[in-house]
PDB file of N, CA and C in Angstrom:
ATOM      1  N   UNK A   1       0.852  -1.185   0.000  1.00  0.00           N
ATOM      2  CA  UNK A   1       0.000   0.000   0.000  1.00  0.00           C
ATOM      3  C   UNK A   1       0.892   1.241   0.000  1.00  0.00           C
ATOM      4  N   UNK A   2       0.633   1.833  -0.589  1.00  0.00           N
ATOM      5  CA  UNK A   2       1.612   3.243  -1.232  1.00  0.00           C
ATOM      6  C   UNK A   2       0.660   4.597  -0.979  1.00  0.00           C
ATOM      7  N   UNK A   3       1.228   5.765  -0.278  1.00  0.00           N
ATOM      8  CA  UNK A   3       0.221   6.146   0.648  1.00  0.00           C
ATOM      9  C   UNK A   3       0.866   7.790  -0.098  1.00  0.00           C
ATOM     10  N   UNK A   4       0.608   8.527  -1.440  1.00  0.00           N
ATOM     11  CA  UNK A   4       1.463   9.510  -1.884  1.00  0.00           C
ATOM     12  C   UNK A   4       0.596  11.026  -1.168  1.00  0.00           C
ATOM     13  N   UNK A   5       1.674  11.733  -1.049  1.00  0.00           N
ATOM     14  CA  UNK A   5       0.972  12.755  -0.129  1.00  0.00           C
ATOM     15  C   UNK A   5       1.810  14.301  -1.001  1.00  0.00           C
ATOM     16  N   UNK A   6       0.820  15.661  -0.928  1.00  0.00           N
ATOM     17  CA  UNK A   6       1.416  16.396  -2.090  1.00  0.00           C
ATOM     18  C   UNK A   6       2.175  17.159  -0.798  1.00  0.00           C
ATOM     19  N   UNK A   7       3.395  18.064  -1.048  1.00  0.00           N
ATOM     20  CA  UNK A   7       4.496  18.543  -0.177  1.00  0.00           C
ATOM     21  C   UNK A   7       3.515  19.792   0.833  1.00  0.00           C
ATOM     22  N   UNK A   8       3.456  20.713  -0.439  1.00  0.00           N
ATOM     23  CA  UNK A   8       2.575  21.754  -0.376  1.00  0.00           C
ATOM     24  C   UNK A   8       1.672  21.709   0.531  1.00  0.00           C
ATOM     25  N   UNK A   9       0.878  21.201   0.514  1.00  0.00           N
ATOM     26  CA  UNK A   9      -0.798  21.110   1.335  1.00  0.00           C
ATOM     27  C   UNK A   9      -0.367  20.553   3.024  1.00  0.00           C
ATOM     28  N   UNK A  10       0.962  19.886   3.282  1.00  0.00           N
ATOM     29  CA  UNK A  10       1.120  19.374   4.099  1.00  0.00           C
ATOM     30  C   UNK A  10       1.871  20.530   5.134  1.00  0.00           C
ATOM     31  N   UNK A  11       3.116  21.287   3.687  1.00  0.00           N
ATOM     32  CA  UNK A  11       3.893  22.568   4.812  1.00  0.00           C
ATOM     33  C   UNK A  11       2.530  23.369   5.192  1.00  0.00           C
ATOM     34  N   UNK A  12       1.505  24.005   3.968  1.00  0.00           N
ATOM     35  CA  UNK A  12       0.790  24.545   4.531  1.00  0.00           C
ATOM     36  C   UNK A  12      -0.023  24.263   5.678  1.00  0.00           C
ATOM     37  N   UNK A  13      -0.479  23.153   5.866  1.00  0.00           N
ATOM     38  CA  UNK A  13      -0.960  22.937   7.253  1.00  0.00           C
ATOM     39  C   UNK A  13       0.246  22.974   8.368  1.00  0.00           C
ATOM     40  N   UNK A  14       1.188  22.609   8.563  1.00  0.00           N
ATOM     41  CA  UNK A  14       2.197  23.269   9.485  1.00  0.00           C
ATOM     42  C   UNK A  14       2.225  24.656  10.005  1.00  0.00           C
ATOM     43  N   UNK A  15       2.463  25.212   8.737  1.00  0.00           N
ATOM     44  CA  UNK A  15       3.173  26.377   8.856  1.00  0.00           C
ATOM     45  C   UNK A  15       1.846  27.124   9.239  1.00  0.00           C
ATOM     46  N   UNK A  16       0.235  26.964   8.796  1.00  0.00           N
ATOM     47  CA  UNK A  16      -0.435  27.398   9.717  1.00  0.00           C
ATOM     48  C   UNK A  16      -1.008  27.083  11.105  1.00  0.00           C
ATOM     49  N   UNK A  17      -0.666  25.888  11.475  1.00  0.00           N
ATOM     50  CA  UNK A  17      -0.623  25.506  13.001  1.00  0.00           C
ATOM     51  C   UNK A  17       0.302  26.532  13.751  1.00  0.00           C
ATOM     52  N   UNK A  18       1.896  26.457  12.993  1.00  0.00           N
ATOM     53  CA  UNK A  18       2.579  27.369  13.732  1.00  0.00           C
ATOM     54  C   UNK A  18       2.612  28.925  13.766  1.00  0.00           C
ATOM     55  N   UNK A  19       2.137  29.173  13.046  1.00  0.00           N
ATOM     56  CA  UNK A  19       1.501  30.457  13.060  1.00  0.00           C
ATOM     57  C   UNK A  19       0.238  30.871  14.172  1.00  0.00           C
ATOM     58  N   UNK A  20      -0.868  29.970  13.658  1.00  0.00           N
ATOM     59  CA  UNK A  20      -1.830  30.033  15.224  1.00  0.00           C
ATOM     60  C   UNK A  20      -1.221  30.090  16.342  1.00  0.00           C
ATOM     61  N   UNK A  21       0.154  29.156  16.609  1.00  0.00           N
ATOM     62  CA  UNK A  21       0.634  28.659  17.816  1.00  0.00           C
ATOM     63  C   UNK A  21       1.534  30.037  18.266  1.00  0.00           C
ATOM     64  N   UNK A  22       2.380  30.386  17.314  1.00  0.00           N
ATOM     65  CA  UNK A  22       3.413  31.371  17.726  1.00  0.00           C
ATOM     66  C   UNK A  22       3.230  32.370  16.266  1.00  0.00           C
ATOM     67  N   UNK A  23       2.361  33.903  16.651  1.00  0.00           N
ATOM     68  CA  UNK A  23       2.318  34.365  15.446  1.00  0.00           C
ATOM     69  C   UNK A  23       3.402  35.271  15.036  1.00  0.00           C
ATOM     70  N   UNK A  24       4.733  35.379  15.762  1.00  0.00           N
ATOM     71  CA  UNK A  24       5.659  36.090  15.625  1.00  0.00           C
ATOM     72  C   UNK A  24       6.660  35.439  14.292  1.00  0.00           C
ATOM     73  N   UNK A  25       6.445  34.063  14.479  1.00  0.00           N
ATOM     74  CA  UNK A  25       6.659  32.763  13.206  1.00  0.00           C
ATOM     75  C   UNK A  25       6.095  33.355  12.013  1.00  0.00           C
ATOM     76  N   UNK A  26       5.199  34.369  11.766  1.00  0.00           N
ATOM     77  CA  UNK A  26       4.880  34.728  10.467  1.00  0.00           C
ATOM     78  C   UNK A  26       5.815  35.550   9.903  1.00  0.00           C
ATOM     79  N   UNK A  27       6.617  36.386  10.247  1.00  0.00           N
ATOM     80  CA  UNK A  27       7.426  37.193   9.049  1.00  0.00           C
ATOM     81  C   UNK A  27       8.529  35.827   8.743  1.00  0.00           C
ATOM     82  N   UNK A  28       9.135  35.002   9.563  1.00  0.00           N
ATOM     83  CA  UNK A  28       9.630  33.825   9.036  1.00  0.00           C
ATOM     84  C   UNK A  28       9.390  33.003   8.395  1.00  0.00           C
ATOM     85  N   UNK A  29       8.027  32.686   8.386  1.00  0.00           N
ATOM     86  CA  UNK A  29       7.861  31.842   7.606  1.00  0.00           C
ATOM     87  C   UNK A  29       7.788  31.846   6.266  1.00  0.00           C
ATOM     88  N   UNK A  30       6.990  33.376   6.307  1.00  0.00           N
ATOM     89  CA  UNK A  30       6.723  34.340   4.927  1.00  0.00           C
ATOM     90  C   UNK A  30       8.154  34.712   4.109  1.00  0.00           C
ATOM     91  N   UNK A  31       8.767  34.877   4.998  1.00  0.00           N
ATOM     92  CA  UNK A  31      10.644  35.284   3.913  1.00  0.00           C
ATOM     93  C   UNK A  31      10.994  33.620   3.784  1.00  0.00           C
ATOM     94  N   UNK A  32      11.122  32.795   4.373  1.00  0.00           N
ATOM     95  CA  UNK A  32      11.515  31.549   3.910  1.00  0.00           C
ATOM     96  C   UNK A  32      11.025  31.063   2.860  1.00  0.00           C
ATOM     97  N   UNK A  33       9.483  31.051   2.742  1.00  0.00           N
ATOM     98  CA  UNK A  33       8.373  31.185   1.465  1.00  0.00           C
ATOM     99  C   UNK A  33       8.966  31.568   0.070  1.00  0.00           C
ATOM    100  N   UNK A  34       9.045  32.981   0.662  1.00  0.00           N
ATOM    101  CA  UNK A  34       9.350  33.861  -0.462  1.00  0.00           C
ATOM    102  C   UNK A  34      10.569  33.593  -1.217  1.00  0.00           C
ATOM    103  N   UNK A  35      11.413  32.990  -0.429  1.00  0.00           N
ATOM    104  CA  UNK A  35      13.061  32.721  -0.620  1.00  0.00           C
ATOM    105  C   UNK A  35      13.172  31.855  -1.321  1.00  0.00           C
ATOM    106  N   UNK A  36      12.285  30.534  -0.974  1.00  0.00           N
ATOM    107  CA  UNK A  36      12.748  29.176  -1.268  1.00  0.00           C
ATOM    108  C   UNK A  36      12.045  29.480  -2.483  1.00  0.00           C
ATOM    109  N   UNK A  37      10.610  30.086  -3.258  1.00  0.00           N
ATOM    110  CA  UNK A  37       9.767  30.276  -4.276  1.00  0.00           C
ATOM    111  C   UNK A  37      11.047  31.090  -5.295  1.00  0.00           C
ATOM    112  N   UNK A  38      11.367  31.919  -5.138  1.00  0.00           N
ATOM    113  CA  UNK A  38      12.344  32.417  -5.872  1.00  0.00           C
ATOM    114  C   UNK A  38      13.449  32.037  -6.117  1.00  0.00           C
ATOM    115  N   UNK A  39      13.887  31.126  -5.261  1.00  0.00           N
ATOM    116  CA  UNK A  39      15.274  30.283  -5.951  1.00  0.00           C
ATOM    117  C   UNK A  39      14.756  29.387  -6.606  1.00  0.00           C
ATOM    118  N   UNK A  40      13.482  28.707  -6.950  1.00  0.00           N
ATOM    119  CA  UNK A  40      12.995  27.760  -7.334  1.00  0.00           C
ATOM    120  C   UNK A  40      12.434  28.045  -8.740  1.00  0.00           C
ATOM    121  N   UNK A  41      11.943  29.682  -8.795  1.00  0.00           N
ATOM    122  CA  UNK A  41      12.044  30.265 -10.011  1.00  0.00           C
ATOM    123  C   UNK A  41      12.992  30.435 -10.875  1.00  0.00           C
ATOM    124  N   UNK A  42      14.103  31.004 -10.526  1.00  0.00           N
ATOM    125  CA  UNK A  42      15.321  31.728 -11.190  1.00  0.00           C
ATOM    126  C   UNK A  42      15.850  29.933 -11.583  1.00  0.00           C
ATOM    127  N   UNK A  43      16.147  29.120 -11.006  1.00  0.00           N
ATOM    128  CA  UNK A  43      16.824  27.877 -11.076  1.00  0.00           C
ATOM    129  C   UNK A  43      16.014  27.127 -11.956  1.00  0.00           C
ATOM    130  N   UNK A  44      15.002  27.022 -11.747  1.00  0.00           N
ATOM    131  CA  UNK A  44      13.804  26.381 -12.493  1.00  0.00           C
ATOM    132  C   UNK A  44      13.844  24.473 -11.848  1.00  0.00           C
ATOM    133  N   UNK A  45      13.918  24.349 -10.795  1.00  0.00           N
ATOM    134  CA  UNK A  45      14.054  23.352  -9.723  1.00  0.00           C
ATOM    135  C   UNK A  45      12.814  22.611  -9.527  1.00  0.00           C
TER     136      UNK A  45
END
C-alpha cells in the first residue's frame, strides 16, 4: 500500500498551526516562502 501525499498542502498545514501557535513565526515563515519560491524560479528546480 503506497500512501502519496502532495508537499505543499502538508507545509501549509504546518506552517499554519505554527503560526496560530506562535504568530511572531509569520514574518519567518513568509521570507523563507518567499526565498525558497524564488530560488525555485530563477533555477527552475
Amino acid at each position: 500500500m503506497t500512501v502519496h501525499l502532495e508537499l505543499v498542502p502538508i507545509l501549509s498545514l504546518v506552517a499554519g498551526i505554527a503560526i496560530l501557535a506562535v504568530p511572531k513565526l509569520l514574518n519567518l515563515i513568509v521570507a523563507i516562502y518567499l526565498i525558497v519560491i524564488g530560488v525555485v524560479g530563477i533555477f527552475g528546480l
